[in-house]
PDB file of N, CA and C in Angstrom:
ATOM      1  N   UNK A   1     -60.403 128.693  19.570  1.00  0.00           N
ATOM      2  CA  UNK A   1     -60.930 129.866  18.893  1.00  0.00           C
ATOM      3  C   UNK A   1     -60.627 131.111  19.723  1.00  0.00           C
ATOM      4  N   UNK A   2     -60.756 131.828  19.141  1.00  0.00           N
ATOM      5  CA  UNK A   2     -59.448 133.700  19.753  1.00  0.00           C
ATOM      6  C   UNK A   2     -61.085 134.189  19.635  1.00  0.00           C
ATOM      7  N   UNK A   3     -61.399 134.367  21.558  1.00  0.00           N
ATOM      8  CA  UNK A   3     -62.425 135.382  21.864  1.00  0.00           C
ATOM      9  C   UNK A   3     -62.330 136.651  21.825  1.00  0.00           C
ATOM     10  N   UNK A   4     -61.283 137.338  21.221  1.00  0.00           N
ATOM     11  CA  UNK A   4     -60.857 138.836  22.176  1.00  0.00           C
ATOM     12  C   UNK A   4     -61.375 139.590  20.648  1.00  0.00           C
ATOM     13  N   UNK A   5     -62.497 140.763  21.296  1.00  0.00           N
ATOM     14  CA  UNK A   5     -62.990 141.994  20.390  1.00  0.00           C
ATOM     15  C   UNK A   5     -62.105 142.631  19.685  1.00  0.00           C
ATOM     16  N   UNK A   6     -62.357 143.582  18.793  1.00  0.00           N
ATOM     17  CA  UNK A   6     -62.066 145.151  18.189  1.00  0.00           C
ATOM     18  C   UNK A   6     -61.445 145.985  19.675  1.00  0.00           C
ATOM     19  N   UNK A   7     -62.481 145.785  20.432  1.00  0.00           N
ATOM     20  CA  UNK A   7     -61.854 146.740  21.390  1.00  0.00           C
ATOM     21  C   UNK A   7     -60.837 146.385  22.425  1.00  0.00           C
ATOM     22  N   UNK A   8     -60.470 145.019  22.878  1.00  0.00           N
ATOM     23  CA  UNK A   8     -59.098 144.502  23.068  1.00  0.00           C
ATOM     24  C   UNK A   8     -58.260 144.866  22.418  1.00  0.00           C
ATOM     25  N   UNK A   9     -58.166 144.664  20.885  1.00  0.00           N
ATOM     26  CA  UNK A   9     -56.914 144.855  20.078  1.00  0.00           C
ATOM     27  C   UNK A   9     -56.532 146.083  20.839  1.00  0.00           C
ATOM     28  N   UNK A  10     -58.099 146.946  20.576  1.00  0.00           N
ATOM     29  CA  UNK A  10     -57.746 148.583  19.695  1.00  0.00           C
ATOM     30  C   UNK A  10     -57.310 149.219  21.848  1.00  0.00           C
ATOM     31  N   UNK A  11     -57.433 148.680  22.350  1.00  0.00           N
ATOM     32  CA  UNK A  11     -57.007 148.891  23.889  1.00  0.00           C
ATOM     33  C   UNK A  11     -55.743 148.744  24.167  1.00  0.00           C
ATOM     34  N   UNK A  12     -55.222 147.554  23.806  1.00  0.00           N
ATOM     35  CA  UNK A  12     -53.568 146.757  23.786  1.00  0.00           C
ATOM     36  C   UNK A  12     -53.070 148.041  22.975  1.00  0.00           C
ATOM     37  N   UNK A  13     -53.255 148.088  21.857  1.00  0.00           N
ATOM     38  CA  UNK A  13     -52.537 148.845  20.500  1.00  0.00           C
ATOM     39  C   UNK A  13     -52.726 150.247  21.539  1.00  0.00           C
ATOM     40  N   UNK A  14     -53.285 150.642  21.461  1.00  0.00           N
ATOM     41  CA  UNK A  14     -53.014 152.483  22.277  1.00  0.00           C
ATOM     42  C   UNK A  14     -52.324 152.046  23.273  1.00  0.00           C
ATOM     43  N   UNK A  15     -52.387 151.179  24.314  1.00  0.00           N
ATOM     44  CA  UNK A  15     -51.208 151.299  25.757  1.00  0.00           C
ATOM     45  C   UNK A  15     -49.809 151.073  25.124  1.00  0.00           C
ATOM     46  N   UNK A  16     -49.997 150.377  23.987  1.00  0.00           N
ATOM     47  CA  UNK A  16     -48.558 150.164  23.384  1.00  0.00           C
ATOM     48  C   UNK A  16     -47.860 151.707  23.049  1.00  0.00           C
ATOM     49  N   UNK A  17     -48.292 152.146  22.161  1.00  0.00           N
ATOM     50  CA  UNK A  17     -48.469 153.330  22.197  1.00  0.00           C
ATOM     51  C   UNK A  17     -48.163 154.760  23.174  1.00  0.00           C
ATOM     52  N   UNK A  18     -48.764 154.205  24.219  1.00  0.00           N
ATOM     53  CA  UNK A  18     -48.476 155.496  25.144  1.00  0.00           C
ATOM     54  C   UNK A  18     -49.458 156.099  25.435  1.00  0.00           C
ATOM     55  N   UNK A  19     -50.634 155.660  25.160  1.00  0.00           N
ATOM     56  CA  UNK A  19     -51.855 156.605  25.500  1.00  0.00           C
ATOM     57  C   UNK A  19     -52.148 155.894  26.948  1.00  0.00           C
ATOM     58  N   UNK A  20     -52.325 157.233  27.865  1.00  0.00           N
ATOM     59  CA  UNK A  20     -52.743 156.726  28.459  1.00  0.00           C
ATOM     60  C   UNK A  20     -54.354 157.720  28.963  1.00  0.00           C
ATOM     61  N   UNK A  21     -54.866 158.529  28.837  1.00  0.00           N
ATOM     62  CA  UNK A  21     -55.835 159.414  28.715  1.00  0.00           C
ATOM     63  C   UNK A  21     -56.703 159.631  27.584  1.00  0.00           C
ATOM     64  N   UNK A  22     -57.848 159.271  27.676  1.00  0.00           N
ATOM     65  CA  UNK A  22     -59.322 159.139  26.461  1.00  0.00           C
ATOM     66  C   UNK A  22     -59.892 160.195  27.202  1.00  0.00           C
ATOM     67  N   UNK A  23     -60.475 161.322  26.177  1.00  0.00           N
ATOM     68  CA  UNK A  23     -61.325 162.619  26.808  1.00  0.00           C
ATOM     69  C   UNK A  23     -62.631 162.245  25.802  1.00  0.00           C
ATOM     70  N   UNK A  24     -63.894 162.222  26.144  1.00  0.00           N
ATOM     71  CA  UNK A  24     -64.834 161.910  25.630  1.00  0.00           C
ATOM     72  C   UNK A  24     -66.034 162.692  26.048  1.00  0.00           C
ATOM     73  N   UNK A  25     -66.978 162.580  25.364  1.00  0.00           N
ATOM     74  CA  UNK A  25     -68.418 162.818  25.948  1.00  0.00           C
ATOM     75  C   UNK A  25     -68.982 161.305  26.110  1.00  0.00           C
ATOM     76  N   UNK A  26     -69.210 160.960  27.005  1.00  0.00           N
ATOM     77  CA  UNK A  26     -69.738 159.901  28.004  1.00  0.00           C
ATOM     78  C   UNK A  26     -70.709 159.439  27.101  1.00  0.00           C
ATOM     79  N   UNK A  27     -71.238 159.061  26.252  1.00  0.00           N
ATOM     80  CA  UNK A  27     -72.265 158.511  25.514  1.00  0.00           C
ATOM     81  C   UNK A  27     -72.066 157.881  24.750  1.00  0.00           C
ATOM     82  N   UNK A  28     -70.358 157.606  24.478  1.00  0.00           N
ATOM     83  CA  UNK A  28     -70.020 156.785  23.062  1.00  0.00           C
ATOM     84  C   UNK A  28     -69.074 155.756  23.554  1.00  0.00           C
ATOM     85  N   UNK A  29     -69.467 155.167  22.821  1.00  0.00           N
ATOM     86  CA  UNK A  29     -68.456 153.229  22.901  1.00  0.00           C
ATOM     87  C   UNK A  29     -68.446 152.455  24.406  1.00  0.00           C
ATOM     88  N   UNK A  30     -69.236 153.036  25.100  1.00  0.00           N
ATOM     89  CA  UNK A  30     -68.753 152.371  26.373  1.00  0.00           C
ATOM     90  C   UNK A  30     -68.367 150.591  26.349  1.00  0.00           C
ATOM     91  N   UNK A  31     -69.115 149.548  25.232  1.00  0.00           N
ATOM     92  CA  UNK A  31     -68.587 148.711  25.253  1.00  0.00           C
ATOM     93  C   UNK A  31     -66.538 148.806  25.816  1.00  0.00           C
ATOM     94  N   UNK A  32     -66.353 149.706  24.404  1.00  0.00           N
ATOM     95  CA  UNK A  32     -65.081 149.134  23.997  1.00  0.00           C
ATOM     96  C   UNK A  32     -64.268 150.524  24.552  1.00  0.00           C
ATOM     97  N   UNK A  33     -64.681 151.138  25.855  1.00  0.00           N
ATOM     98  CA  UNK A  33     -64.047 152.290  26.699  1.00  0.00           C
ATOM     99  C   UNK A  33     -63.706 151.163  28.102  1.00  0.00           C
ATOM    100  N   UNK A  34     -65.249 150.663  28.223  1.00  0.00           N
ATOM    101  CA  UNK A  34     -65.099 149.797  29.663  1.00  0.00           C
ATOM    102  C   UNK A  34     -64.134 148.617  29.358  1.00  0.00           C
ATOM    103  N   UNK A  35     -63.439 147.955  28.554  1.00  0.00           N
ATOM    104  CA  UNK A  35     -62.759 147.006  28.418  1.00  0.00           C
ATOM    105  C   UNK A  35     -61.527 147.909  28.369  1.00  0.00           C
ATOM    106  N   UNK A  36     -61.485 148.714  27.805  1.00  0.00           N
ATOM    107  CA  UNK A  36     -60.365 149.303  27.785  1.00  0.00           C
ATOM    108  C   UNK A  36     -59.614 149.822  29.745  1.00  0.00           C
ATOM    109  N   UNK A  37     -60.254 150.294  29.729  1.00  0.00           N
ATOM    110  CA  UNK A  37     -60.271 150.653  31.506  1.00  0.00           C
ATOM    111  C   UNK A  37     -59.392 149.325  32.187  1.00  0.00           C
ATOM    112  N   UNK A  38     -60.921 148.171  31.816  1.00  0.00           N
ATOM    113  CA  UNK A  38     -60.291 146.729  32.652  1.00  0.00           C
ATOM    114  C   UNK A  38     -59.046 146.127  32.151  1.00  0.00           C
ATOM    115  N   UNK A  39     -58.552 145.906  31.202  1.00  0.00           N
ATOM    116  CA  UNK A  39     -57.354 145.335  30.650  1.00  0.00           C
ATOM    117  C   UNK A  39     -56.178 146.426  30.761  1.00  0.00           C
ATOM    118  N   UNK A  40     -56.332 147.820  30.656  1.00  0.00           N
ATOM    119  CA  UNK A  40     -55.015 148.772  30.596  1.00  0.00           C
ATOM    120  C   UNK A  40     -55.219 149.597  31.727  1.00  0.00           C
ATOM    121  N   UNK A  41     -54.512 150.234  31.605  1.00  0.00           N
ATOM    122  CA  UNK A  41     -53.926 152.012  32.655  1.00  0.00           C
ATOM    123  C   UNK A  41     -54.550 152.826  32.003  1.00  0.00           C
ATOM    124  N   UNK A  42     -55.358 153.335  30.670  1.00  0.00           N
ATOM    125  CA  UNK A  42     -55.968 153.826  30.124  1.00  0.00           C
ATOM    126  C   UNK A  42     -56.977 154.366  31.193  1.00  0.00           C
ATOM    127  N   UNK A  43     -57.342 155.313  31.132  1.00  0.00           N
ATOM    128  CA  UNK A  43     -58.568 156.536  32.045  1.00  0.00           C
ATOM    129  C   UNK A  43     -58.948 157.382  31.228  1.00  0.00           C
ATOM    130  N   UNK A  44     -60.467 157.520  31.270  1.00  0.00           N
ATOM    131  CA  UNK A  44     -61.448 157.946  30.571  1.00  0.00           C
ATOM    132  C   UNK A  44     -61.781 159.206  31.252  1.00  0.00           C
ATOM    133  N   UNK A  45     -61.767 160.706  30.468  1.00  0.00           N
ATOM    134  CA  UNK A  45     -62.221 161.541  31.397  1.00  0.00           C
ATOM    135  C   UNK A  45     -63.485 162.120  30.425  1.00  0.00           C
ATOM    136  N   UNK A  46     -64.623 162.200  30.924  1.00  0.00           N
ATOM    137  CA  UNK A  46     -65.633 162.720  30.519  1.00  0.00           C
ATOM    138  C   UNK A  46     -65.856 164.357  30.732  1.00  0.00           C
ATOM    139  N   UNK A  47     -66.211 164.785  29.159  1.00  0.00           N
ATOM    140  CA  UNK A  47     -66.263 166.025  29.270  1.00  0.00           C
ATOM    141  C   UNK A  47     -67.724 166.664  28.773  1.00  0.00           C
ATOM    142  N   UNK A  48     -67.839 167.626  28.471  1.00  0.00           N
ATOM    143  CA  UNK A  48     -69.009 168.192  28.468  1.00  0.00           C
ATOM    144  C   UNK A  48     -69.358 168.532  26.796  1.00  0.00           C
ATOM    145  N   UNK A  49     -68.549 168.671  25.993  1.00  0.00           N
ATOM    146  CA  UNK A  49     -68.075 168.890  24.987  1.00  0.00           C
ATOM    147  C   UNK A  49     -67.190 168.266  23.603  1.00  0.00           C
ATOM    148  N   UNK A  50     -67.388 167.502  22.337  1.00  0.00           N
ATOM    149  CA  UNK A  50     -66.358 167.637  21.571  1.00  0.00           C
ATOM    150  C   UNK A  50     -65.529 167.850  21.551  1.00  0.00           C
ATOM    151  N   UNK A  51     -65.769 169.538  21.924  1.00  0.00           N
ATOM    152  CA  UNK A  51     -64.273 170.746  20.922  1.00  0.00           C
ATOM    153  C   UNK A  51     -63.750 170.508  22.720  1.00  0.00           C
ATOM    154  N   UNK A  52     -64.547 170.359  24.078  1.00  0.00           N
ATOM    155  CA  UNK A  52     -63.663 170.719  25.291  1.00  0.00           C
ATOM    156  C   UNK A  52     -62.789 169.479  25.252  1.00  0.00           C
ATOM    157  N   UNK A  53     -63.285 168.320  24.583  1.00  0.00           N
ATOM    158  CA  UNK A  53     -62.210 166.696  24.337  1.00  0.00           C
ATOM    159  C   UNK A  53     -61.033 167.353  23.885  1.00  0.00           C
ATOM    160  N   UNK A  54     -61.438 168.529  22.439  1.00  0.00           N
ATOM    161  CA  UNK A  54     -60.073 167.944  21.747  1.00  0.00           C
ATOM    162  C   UNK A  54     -58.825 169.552  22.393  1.00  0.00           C
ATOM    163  N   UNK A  55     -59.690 170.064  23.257  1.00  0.00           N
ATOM    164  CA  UNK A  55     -58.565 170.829  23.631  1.00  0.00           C
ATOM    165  C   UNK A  55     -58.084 170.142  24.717  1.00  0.00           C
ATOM    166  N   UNK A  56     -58.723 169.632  25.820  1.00  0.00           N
ATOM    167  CA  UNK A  56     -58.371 168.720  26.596  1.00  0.00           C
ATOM    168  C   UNK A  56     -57.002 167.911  26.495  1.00  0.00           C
ATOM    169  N   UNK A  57     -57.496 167.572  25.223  1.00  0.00           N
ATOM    170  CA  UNK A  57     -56.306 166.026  25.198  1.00  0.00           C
ATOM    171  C   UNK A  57     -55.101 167.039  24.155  1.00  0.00           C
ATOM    172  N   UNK A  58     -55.238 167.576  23.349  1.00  0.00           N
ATOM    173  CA  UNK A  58     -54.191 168.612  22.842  1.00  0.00           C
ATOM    174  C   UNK A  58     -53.385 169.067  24.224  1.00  0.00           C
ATOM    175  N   UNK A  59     -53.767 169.868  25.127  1.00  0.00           N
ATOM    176  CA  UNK A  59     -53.002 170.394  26.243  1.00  0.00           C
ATOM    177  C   UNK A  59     -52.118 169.381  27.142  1.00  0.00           C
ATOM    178  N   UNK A  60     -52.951 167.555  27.076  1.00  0.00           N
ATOM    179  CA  UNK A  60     -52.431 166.778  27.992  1.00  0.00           C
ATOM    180  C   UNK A  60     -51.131 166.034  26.796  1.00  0.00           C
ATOM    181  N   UNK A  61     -51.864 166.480  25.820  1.00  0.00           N
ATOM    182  CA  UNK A  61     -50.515 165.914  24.521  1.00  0.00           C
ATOM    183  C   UNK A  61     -49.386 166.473  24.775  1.00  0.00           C
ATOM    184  N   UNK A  62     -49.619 167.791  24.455  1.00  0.00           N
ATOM    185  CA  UNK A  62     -48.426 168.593  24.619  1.00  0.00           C
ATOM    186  C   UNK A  62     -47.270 168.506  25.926  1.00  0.00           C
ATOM    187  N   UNK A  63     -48.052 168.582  27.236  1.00  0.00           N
ATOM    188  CA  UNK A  63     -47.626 168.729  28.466  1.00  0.00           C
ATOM    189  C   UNK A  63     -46.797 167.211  28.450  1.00  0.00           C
ATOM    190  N   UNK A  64     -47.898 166.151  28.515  1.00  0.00           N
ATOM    191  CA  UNK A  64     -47.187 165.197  28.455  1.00  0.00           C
ATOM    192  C   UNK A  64     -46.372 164.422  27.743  1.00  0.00           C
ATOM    193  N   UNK A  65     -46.228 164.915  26.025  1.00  0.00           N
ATOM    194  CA  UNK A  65     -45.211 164.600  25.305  1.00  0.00           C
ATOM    195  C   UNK A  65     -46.040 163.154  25.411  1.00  0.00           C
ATOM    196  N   UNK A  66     -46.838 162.859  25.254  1.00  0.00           N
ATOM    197  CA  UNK A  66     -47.447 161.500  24.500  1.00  0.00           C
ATOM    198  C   UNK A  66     -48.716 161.652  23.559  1.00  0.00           C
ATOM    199  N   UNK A  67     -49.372 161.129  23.265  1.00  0.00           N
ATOM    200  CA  UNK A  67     -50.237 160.786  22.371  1.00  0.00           C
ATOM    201  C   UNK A  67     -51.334 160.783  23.020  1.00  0.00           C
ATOM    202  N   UNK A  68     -52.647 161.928  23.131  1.00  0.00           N
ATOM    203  CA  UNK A  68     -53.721 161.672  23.595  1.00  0.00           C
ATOM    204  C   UNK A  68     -54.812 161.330  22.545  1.00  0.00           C
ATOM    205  N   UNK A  69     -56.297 160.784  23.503  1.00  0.00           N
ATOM    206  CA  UNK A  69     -57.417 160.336  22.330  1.00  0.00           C
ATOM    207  C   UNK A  69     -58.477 161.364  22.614  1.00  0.00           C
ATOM    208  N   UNK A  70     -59.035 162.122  21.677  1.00  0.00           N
ATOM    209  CA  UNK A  70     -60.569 162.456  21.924  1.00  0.00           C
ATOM    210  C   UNK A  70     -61.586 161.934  20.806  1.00  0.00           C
ATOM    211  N   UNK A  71     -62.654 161.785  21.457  1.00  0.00           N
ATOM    212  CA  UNK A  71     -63.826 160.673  21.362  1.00  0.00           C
ATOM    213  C   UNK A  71     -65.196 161.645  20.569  1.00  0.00           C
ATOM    214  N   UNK A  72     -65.873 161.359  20.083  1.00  0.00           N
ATOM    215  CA  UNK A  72     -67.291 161.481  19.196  1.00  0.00           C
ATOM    216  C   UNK A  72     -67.889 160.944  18.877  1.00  0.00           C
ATOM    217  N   UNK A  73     -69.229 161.028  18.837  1.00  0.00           N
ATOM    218  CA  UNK A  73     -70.161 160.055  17.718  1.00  0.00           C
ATOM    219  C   UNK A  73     -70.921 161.007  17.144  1.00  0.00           C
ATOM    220  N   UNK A  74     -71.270 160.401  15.742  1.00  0.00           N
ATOM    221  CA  UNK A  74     -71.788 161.129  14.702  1.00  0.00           C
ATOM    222  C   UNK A  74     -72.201 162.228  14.723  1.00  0.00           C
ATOM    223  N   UNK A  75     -73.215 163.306  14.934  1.00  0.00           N
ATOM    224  CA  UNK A  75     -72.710 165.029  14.585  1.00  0.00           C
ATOM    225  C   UNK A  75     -71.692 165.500  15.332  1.00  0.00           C
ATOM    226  N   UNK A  76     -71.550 164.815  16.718  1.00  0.00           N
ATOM    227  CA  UNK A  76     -70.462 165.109  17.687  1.00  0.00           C
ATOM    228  C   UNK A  76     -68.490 165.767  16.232  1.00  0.00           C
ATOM    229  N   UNK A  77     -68.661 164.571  15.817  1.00  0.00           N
ATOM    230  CA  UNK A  77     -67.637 164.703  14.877  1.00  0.00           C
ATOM    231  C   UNK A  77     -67.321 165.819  13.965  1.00  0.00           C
ATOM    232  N   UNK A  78     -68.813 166.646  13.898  1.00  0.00           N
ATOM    233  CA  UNK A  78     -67.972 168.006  13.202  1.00  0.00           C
ATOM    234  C   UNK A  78     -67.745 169.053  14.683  1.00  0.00           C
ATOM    235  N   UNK A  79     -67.641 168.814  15.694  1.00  0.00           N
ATOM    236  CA  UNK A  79     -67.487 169.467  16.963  1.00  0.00           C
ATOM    237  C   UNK A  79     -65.854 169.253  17.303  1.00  0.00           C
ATOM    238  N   UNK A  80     -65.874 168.273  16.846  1.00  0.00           N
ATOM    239  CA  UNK A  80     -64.003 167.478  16.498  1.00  0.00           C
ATOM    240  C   UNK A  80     -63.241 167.779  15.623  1.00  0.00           C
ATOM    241  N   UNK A  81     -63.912 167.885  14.456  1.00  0.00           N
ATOM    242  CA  UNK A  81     -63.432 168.670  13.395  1.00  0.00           C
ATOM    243  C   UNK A  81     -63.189 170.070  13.715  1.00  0.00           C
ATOM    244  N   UNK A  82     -63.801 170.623  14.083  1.00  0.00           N
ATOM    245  CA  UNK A  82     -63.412 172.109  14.645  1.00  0.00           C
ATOM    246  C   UNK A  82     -62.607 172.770  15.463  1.00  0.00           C
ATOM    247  N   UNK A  83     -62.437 171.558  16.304  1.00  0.00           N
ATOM    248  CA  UNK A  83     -61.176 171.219  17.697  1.00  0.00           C
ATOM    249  C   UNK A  83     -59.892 171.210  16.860  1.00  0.00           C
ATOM    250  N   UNK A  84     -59.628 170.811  16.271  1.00  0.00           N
ATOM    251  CA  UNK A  84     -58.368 169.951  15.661  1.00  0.00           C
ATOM    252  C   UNK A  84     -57.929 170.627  14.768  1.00  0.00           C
ATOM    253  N   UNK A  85     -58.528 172.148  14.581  1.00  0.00           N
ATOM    254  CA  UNK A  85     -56.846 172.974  13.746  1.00  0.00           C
ATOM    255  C   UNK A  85     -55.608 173.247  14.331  1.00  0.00           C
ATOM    256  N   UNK A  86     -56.340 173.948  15.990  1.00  0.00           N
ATOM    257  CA  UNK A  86     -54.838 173.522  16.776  1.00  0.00           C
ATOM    258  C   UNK A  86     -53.904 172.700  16.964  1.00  0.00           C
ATOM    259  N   UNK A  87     -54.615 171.658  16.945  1.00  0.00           N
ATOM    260  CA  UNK A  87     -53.412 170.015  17.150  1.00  0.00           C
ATOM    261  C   UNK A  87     -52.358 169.983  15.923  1.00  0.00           C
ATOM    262  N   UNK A  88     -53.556 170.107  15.071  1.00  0.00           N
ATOM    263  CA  UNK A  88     -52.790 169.782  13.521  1.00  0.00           C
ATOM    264  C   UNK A  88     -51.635 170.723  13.389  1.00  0.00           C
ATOM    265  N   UNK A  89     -52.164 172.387  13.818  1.00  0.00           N
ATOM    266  CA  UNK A  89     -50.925 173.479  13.034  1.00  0.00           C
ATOM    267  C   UNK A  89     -50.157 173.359  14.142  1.00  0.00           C
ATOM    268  N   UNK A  90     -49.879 172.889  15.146  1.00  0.00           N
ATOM    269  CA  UNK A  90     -48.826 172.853  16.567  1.00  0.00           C
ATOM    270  C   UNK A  90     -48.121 170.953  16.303  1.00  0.00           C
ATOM    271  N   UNK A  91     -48.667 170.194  15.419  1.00  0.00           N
ATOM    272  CA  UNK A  91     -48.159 168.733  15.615  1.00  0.00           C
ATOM    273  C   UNK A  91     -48.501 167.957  16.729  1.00  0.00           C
ATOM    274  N   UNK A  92     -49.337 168.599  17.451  1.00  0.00           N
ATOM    275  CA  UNK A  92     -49.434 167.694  18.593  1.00  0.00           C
ATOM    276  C   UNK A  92     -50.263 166.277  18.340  1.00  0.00           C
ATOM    277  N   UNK A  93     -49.808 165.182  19.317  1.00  0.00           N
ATOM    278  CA  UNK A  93     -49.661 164.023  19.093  1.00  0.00           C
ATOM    279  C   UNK A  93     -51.566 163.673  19.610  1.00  0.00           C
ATOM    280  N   UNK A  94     -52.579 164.393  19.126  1.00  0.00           N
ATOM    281  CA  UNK A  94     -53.677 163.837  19.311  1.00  0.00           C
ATOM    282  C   UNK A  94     -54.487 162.883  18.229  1.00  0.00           C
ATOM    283  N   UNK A  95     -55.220 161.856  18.733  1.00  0.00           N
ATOM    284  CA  UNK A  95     -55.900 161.399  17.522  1.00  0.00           C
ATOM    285  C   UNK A  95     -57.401 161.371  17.707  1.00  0.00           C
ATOM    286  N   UNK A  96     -57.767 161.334  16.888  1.00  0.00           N
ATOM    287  CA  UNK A  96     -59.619 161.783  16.798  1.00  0.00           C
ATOM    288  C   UNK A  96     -60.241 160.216  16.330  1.00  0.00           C
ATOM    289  N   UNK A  97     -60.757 159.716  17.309  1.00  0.00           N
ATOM    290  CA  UNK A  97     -61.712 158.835  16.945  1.00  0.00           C
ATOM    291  C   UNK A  97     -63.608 159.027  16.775  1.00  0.00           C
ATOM    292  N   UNK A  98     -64.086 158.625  15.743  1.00  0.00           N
ATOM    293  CA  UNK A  98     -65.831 159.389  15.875  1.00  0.00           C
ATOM    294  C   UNK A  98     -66.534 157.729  15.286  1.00  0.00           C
TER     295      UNK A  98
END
């Protein structure tokens, strides 16, 4: 029987990917952040803010020409929503998880 979580897959699948930087506010998913950590190169940087995640990882998108993640949980997510006209009207390679 196949022990491995949601957050294995969803850990494997982003290093595949290229992510290697999650900008978050420290209060969400740690299950499936801390597995992520232990199995990949993935690094979690905690921020103070939503909207400071999604400029965060927009600037490390851009610079680094890969794919960054910023993080939310529930009202957090219209704080994300608000972040993310820049990404969108520039293309940059961020994705919004809430």
């Amino acid at each position: 029987m196949n022990t491995k979580t949601g957050a294995v897959y969803l850990a494997r699948q982003l290093e595949d990917y290229g992510v290697t930087h999650v900008f978050m506010v420290p209060a969400i998913l740690r299950r499936t952040l801390v597995e992520m950590e232990m199995l990949t190169s993935i690094n979690r940087l905690h921020v103070h803010s939503e909207k400071t995640a999604v400029y965060m990882a927009d600037g490390f998108a851009r610079a680094a020409g890969r794919p960054a993640i910023c993080m939310a949980q529930v009202i957090g997510a219209l704080n994300i929503a608000a972040g993310l006209r820049e990404p969108y009207l520039a293309n940059s390679p961020v994705i919004a998880f809430t």
